[in-house]
C-alpha atoms as a PDB file:
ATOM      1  CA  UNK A   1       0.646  21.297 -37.489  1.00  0.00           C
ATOM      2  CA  UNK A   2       2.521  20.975 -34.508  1.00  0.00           C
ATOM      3  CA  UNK A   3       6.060  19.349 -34.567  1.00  0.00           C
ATOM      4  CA  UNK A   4       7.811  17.827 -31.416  1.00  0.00           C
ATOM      5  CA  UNK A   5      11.089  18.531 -30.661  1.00  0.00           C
ATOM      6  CA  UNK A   6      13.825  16.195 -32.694  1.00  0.00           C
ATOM      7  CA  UNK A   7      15.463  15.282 -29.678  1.00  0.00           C
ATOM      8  CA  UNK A   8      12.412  13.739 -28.104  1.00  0.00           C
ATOM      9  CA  UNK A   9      12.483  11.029 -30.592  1.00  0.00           C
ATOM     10  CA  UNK A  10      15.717  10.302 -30.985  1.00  0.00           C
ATOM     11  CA  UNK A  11      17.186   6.687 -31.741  1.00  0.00           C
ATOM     12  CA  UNK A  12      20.278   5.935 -29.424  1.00  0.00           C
ATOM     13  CA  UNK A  13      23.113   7.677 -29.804  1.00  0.00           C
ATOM     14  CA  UNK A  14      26.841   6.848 -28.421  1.00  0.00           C
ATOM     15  CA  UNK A  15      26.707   9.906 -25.963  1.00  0.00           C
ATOM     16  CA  UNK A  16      24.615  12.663 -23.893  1.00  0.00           C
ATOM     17  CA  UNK A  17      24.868  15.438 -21.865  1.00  0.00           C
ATOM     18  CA  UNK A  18      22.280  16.309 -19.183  1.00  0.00           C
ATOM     19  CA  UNK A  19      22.257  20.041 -17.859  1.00  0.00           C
ATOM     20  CA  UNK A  20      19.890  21.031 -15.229  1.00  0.00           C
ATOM     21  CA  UNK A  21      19.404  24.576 -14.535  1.00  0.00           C
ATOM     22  CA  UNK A  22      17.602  26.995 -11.709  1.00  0.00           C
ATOM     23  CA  UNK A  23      16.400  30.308 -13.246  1.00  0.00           C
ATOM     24  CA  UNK A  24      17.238  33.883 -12.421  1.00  0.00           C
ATOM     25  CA  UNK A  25      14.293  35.232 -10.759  1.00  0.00           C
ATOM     26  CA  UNK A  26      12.830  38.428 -12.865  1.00  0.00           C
ATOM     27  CA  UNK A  27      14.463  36.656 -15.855  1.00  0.00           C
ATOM     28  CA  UNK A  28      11.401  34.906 -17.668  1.00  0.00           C
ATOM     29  CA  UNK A  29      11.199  37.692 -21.075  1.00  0.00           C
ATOM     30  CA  UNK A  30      14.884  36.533 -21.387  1.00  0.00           C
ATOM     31  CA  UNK A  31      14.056  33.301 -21.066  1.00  0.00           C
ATOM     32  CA  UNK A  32      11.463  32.768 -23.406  1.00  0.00           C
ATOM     33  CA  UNK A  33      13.942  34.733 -25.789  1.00  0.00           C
ATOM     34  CA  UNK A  34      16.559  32.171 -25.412  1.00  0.00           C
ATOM     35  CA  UNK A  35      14.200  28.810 -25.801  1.00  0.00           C
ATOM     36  CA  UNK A  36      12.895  30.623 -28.923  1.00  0.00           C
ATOM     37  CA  UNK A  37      16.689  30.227 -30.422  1.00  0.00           C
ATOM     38  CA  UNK A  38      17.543  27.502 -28.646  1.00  0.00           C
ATOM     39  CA  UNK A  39      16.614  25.044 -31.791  1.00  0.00           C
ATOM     40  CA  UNK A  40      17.854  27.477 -34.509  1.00  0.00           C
ATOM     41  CA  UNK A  41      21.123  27.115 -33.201  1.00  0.00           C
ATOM     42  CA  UNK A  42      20.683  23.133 -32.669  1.00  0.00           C
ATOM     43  CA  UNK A  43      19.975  23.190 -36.191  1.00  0.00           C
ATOM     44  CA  UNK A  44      23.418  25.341 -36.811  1.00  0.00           C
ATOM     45  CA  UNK A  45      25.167  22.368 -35.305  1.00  0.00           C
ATOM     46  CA  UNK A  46      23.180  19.509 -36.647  1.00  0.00           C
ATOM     47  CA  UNK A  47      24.395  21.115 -40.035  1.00  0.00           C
ATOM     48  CA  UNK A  48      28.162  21.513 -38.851  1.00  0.00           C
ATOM     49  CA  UNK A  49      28.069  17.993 -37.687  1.00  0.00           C
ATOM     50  CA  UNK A  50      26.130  15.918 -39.475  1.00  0.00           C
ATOM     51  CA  UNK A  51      27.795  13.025 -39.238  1.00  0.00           C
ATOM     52  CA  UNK A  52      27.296  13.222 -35.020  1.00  0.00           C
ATOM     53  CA  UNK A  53      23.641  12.402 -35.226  1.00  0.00           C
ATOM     54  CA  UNK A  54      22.853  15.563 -32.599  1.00  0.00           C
ATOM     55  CA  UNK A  55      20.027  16.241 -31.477  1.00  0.00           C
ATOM     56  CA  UNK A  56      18.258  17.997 -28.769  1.00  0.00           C
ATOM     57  CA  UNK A  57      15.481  19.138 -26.415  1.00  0.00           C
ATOM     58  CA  UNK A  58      14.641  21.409 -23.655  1.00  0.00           C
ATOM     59  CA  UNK A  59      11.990  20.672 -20.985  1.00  0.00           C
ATOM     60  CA  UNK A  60      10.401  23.367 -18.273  1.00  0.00           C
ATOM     61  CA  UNK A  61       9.784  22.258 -14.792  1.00  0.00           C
ATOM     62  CA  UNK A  62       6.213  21.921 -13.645  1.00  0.00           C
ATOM     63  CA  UNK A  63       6.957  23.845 -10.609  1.00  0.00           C
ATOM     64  CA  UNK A  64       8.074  26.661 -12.718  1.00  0.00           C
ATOM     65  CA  UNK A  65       6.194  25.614 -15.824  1.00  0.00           C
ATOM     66  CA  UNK A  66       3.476  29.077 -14.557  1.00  0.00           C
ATOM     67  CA  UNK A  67       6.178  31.125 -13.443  1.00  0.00           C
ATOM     68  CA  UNK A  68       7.348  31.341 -16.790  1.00  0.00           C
ATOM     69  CA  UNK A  69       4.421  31.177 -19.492  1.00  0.00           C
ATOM     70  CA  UNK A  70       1.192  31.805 -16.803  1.00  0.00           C
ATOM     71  CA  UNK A  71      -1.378  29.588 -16.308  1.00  0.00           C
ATOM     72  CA  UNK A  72      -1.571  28.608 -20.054  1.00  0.00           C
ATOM     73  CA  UNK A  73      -0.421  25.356 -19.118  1.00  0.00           C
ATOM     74  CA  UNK A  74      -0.897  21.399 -20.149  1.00  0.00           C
ATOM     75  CA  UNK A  75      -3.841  19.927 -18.804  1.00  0.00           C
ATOM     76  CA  UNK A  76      -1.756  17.163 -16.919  1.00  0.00           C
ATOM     77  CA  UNK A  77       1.206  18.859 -15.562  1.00  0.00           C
ATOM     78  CA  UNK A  78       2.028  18.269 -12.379  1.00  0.00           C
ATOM     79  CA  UNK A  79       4.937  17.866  -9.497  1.00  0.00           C
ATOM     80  CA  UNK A  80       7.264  14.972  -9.706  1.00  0.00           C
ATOM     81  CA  UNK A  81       5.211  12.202  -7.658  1.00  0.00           C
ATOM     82  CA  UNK A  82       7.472  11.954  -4.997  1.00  0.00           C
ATOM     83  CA  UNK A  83       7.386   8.519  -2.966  1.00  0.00           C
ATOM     84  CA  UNK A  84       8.777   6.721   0.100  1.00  0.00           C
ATOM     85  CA  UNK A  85       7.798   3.541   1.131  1.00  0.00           C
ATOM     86  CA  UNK A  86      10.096   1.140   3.726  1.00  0.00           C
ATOM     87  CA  UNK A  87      13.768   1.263   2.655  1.00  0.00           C
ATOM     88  CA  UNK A  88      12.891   2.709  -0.871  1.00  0.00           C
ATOM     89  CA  UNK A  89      12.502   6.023  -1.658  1.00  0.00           C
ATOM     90  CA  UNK A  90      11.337   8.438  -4.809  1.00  0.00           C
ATOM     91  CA  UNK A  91      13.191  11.800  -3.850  1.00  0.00           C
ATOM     92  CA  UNK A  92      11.265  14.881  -5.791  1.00  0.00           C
ATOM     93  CA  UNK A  93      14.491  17.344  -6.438  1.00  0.00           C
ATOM     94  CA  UNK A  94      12.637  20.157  -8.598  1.00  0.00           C
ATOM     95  CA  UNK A  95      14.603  22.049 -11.238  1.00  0.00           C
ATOM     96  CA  UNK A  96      13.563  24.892 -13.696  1.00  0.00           C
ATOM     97  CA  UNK A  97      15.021  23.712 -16.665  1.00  0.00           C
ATOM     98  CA  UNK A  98      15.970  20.441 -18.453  1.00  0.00           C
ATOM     99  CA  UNK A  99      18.124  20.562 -21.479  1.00  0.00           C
ATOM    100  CA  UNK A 100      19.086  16.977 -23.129  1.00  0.00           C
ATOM    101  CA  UNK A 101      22.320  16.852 -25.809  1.00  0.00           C
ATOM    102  CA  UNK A 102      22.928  13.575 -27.819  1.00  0.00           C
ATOM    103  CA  UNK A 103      25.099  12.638 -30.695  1.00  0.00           C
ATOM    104  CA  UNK A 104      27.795  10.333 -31.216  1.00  0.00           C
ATOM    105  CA  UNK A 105      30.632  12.299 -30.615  1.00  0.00           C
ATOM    106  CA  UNK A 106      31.492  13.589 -27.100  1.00  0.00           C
ATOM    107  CA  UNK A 107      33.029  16.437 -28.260  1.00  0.00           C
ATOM    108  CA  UNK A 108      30.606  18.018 -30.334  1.00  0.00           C
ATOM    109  CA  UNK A 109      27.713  17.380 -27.026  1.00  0.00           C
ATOM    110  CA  UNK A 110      30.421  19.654 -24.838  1.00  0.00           C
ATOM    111  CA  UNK A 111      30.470  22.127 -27.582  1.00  0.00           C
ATOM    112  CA  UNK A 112      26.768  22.283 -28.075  1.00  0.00           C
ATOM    113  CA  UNK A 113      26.504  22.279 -24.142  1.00  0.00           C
ATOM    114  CA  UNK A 114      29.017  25.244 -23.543  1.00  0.00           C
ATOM    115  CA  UNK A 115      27.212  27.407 -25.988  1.00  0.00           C
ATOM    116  CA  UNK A 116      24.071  26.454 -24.510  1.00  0.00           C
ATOM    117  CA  UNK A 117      25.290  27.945 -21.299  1.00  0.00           C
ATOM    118  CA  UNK A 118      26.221  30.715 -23.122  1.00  0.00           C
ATOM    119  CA  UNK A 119      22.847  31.789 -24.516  1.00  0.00           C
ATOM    120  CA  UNK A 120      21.369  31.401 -21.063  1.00  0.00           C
ATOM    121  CA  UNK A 121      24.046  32.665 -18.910  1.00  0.00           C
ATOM    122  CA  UNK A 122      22.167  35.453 -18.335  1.00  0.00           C
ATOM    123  CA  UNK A 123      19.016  33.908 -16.980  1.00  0.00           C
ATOM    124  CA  UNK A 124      19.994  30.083 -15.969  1.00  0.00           C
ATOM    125  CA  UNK A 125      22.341  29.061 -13.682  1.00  0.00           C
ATOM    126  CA  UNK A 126      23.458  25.533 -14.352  1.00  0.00           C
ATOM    127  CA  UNK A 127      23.472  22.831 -11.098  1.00  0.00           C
ATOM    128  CA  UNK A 128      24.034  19.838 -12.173  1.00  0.00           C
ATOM    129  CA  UNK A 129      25.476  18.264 -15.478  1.00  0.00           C
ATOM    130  CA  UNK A 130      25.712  14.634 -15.823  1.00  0.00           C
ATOM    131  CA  UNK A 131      27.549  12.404 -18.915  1.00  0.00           C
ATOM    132  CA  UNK A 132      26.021   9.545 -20.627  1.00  0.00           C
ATOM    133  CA  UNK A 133      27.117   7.081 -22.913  1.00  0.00           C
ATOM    134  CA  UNK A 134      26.179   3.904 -24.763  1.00  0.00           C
ATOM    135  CA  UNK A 135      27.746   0.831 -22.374  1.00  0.00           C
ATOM    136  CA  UNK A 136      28.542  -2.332 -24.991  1.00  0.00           C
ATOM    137  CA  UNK A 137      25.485  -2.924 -26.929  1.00  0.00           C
ATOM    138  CA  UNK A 138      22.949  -0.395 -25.246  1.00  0.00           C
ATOM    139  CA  UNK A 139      23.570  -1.909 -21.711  1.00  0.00           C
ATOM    140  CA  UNK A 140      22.740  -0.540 -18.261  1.00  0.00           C
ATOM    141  CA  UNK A 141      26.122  -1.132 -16.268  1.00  0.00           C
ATOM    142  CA  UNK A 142      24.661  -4.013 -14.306  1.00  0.00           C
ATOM    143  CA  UNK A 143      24.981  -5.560 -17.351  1.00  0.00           C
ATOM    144  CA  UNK A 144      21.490  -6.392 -18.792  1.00  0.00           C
ATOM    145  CA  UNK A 145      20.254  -4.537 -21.977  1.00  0.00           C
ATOM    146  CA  UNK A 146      18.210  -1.340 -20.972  1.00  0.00           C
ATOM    147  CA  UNK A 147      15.316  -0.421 -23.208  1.00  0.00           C
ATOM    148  CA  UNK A 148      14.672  -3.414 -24.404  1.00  0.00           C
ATOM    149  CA  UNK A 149      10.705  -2.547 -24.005  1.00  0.00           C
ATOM    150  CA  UNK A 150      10.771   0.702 -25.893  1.00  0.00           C
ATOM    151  CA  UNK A 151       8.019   1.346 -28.682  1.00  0.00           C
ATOM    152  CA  UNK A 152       9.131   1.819 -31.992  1.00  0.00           C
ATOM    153  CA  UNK A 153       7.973   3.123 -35.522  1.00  0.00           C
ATOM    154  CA  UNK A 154       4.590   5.438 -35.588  1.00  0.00           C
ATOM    155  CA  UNK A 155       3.801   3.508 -32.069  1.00  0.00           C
ATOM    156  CA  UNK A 156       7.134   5.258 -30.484  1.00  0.00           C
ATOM    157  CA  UNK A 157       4.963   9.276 -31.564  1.00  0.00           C
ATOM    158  CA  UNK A 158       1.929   7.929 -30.167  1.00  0.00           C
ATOM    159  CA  UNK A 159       3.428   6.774 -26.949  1.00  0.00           C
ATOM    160  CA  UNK A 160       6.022   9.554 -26.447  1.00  0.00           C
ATOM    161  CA  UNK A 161       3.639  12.685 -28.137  1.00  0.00           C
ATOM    162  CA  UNK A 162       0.540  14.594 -26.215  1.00  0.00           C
ATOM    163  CA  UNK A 163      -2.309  14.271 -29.360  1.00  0.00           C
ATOM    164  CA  UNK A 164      -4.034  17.041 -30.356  1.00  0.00           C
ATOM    165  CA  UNK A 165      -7.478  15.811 -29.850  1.00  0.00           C
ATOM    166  CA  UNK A 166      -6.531  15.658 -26.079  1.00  0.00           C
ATOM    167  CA  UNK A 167      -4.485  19.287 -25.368  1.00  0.00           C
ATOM    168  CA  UNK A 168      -4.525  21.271 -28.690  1.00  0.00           C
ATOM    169  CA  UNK A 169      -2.826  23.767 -26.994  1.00  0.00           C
ATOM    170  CA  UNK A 170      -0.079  21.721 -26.377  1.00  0.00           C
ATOM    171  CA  UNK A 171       0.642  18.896 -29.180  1.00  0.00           C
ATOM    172  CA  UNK A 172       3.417  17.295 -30.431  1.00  0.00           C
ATOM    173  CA  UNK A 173       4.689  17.999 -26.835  1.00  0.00           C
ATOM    174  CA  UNK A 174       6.031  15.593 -24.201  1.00  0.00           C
ATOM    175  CA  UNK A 175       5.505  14.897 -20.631  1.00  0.00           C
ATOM    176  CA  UNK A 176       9.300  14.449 -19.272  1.00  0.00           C
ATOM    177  CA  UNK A 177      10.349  12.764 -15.678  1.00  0.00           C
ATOM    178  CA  UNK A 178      13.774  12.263 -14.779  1.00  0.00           C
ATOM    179  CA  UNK A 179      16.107  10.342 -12.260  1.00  0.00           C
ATOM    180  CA  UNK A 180      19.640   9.802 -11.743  1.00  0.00           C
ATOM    181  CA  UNK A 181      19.915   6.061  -9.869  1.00  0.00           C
ATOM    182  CA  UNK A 182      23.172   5.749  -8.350  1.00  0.00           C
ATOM    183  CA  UNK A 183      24.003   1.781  -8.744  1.00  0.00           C
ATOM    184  CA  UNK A 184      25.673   0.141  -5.320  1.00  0.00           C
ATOM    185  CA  UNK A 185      28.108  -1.889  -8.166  1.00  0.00           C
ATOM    186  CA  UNK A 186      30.182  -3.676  -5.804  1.00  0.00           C
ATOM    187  CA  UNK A 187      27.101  -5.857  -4.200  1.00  0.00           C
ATOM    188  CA  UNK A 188      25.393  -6.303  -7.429  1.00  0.00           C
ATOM    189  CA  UNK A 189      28.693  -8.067  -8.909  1.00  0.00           C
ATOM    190  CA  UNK A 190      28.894 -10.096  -5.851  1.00  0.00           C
ATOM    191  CA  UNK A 191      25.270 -11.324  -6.745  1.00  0.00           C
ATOM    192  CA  UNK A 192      25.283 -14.808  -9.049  1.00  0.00           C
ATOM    193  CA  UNK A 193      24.585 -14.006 -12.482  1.00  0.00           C
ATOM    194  CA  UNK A 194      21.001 -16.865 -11.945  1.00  0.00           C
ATOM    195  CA  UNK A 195      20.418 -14.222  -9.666  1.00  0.00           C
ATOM    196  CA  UNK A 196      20.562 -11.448 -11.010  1.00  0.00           C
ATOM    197  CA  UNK A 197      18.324 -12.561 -14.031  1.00  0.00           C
ATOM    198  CA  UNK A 198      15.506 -13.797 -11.316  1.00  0.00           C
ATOM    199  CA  UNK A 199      15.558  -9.674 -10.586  1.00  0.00           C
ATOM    200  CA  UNK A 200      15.288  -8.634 -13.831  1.00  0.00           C
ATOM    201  CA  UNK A 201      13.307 -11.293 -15.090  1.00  0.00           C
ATOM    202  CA  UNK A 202      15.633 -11.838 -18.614  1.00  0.00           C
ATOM    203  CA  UNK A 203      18.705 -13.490 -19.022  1.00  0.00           C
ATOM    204  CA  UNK A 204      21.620 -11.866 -18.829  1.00  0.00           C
ATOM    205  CA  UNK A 205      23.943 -12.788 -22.061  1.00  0.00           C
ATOM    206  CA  UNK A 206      21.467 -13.269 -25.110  1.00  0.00           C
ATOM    207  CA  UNK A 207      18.952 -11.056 -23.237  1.00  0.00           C
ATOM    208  CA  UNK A 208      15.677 -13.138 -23.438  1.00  0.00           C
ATOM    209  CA  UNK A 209      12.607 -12.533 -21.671  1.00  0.00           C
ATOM    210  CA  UNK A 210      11.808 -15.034 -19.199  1.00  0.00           C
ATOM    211  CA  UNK A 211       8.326 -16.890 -19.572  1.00  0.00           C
ATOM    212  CA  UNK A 212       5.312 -15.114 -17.367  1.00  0.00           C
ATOM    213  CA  UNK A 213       5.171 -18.447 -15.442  1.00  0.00           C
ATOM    214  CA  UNK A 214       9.015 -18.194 -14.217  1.00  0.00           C
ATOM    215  CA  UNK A 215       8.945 -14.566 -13.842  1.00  0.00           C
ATOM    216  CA  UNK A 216       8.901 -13.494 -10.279  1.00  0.00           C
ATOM    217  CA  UNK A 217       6.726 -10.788  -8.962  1.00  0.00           C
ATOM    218  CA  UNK A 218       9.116  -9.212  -7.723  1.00  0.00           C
ATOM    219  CA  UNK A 219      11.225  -9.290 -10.769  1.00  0.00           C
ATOM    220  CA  UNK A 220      11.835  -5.718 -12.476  1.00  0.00           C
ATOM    221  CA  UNK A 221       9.883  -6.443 -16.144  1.00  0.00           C
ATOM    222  CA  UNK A 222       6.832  -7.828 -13.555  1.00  0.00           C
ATOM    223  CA  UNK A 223       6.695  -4.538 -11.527  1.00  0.00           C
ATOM    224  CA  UNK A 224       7.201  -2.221 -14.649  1.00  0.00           C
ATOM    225  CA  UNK A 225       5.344  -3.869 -17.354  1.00  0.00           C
ATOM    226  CA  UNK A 226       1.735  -3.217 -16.858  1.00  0.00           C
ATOM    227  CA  UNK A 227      -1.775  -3.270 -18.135  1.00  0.00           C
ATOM    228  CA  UNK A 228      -4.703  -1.056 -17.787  1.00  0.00           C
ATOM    229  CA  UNK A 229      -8.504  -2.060 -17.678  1.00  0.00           C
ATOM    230  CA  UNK A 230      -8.643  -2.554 -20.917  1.00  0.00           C
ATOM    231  CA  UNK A 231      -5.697  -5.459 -20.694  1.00  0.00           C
ATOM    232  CA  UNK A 232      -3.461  -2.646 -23.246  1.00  0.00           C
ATOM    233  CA  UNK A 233       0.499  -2.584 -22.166  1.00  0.00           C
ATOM    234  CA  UNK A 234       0.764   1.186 -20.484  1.00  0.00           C
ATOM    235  CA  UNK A 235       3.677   2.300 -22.237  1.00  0.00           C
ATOM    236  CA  UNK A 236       6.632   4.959 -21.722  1.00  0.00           C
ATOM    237  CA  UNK A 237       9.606   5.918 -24.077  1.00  0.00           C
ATOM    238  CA  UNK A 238      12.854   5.629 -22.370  1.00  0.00           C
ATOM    239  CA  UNK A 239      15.808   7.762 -23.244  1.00  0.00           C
ATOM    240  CA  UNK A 240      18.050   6.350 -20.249  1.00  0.00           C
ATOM    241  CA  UNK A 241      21.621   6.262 -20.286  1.00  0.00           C
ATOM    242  CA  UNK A 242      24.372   4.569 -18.204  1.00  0.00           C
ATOM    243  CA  UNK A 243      26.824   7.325 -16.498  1.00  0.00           C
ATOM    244  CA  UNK A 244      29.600   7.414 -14.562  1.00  0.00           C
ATOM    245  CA  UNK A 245      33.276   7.498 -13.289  1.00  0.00           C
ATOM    246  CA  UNK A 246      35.168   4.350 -11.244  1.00  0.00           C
ATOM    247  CA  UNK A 247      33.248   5.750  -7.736  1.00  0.00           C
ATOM    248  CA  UNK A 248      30.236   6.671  -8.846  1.00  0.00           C
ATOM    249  CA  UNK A 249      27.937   4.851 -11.347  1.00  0.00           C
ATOM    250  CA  UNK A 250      24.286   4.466 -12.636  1.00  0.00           C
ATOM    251  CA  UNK A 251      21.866   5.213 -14.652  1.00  0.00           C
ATOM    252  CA  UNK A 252      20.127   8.583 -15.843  1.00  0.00           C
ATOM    253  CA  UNK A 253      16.611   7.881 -16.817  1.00  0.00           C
ATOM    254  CA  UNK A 254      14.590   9.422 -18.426  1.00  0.00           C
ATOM    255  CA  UNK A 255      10.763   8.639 -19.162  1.00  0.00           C
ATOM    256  CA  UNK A 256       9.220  10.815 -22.094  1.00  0.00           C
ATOM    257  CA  UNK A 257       4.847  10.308 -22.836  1.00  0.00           C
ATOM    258  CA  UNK A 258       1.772  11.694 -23.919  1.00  0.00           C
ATOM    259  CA  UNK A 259       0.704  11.957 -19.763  1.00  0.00           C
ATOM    260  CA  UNK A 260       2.680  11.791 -17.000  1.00  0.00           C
ATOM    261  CA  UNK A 261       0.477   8.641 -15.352  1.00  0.00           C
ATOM    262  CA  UNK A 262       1.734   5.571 -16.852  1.00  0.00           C
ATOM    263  CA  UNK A 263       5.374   6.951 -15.100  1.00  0.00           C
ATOM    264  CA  UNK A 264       3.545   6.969 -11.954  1.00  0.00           C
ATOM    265  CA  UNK A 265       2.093   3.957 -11.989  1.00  0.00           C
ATOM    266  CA  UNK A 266       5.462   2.322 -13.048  1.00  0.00           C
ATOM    267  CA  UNK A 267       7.497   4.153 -10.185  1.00  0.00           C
ATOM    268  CA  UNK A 268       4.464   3.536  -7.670  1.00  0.00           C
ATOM    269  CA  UNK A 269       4.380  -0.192  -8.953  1.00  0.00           C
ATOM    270  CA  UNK A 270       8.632  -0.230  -7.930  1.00  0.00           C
ATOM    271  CA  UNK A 271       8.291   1.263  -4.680  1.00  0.00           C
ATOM    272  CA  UNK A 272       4.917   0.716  -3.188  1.00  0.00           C
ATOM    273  CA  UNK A 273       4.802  -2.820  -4.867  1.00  0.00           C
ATOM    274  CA  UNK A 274       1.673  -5.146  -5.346  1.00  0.00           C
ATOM    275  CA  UNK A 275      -1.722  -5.895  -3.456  1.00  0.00           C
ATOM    276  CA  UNK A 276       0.937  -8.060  -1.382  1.00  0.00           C
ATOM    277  CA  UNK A 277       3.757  -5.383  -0.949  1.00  0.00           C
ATOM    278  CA  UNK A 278       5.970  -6.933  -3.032  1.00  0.00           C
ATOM    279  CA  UNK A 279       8.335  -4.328  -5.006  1.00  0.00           C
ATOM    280  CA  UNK A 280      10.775  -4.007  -7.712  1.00  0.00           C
ATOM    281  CA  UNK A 281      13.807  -5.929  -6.078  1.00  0.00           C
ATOM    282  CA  UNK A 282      15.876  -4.462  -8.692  1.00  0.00           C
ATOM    283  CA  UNK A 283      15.959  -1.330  -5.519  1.00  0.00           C
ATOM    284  CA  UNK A 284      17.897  -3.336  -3.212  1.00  0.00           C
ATOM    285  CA  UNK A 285      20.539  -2.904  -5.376  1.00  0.00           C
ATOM    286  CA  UNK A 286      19.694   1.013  -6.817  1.00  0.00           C
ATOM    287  CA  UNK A 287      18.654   4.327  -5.386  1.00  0.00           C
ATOM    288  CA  UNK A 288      17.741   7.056  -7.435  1.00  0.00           C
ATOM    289  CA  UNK A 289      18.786  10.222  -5.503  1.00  0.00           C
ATOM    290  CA  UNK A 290      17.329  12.803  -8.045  1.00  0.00           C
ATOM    291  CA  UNK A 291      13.612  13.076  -9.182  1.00  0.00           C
ATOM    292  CA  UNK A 292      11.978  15.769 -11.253  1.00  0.00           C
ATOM    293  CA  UNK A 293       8.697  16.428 -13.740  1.00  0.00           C
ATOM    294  CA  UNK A 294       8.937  18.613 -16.719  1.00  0.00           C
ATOM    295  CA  UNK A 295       6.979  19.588 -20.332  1.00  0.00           C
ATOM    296  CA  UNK A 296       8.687  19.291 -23.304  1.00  0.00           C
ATOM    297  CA  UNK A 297       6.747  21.804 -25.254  1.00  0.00           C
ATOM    298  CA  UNK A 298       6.408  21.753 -29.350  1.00  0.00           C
ATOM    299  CA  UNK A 299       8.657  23.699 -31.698  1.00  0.00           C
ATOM    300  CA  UNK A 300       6.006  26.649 -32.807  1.00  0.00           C
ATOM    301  CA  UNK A 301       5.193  26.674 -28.722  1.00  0.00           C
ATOM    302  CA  UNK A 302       8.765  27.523 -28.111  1.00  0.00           C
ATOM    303  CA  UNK A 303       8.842  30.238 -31.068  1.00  0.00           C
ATOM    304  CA  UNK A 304       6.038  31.960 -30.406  1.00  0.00           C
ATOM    305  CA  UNK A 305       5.842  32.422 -26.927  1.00  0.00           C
ATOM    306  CA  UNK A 306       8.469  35.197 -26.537  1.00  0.00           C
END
């Protein structure tokens, strides 16, 4: 039986560390080399620090996805669905490789991350690294409780994990999208806190939903909460985190499922908007400037394919 990787599923944690790498052309045998000890030596660590919670998980671009392991691929993979529509764009910024670090303590994700680098120094070059962390009580930095939606118990495996009756070949693994929104701080602060909550369609302080009749359709829950035919929620697990410095801050996100098209319809549902053009407002006050598609493939996958 297939198992997913740990890190896929993880509960919060207090910290992360995002690395994003391009490969080394003519590396791929080294490659497959390295993800086949990648989790052996998570597990080292995991042991060394138990108390840290770490965890981990690599993903493989869809762009390079063939490159790397042929056309043996998953059924649904696919470029990032890059979109643009008026002021708000969906920027598609392909990388190779994905590799997410989470635990508790900050120092134990920079060790973890600097031997990463190590083991793939000779194939990977890293090109962008970004630092998360938990913000109050698992708050995005505009202030309003991120994640709130997220499945949990056997419902978060059956949202987050491809099933085997769909892709043998590939379950227990995870369709993985990624984008780092860069928040514009200063005007959201200026914005009354009434406001605010209209956008995101909760209140602010004791984070409560707000009724479907006073919910706006332009609010955020509106535009990213949706149905299909069938009148069943379409459902993604987020592993987002805030990140940041004084200049620069916003949220990584990170959207992990069984298929990569309840994503799309959420980010085409934000941008594009409704039957009426109305959009997620929560963009007049966020860009994301990064935007990439990746498969998170099953432990025995990344073990046997050397």
């Amino acid at each position: 039986m297939a198992r997913p990787q740990p890190g896929l599923l993880a509960e919060a944690n207090l910290q992360s560390l995002y690395l994003l790498f391009k490969a080394v052309p003519g590396t791929e045998a080294l490659i497959r080399h390295h993800l086949a000890c990648f989790h052996p030596m998570i597990n080292d660590y995991c042991d060394e620090y138990s108390e840290s919670e770490l965890s981990a998980f690599v993903a493989i671009g869809s762009e390079y996805w063939r490159t790397l392991f042929g056309q043996h691929a998953p059924k649904r993979l696919k470029p990032f669905p890059e979109m643009a529509k008026d002021t708000r764009v969906a920027p598609h910024t392909p990388y190779d490789v994905f590799i997410h670090i989470r635990s508790d303590r900050v120092d134990v994700n920079h060790l973890v991350g600097s031997h990463v680098c190590e083991l793939f120094a000779d194939s990977l070059k890293l090109v962008e690294q970004v630092k998360g962390f938990r913000y109050l009580d698992g708050r995005d930095l505009t202030g309003f409780v991120d994640g709130t939606e997220n499945p949990h118990g056997a419902k978060r495996r059956q949202v987050a994990l491809v099933d085997k009756a769909d892709d043998s070949d590939f379950a227990a693994g995870s369709y993985v999208h990624i984008q780092r929104y860069r928040h514009q701080m200063e005007r959201w602060n200026e914005t009354p806190t009434i406001q605010q909550e209209d956008i995101i369609g909760r209140t602010k302080s004791d984070n409560q939903e707000y009724p479907s009749e006073k919910k706006s359709a332009f609010a955020h829950i509106k535009r990213t909460n949706l149905k299909d035919a069938a009148g069943n929620s379409i459902e993604i697990l987020r592993q987002s985190m805030p990140y940041g410095t004084m200049k620069v801050q916003g949220l990584f996100f990170i959207s992990i499922c069984h298929s990569p098209e309840p994503f799309e319809l959420m980010l085409s549902s934000m941008i594009n908007g409704d039957e009426h053009g109305v959009y997620d407002k929560l963009l007049d006050y966020t860009r994301p400037e990064t935007g990439a598609a990746f498969f998170a493939p099953s432990l025995e996958f990344l073990r046997k394919n050397i």
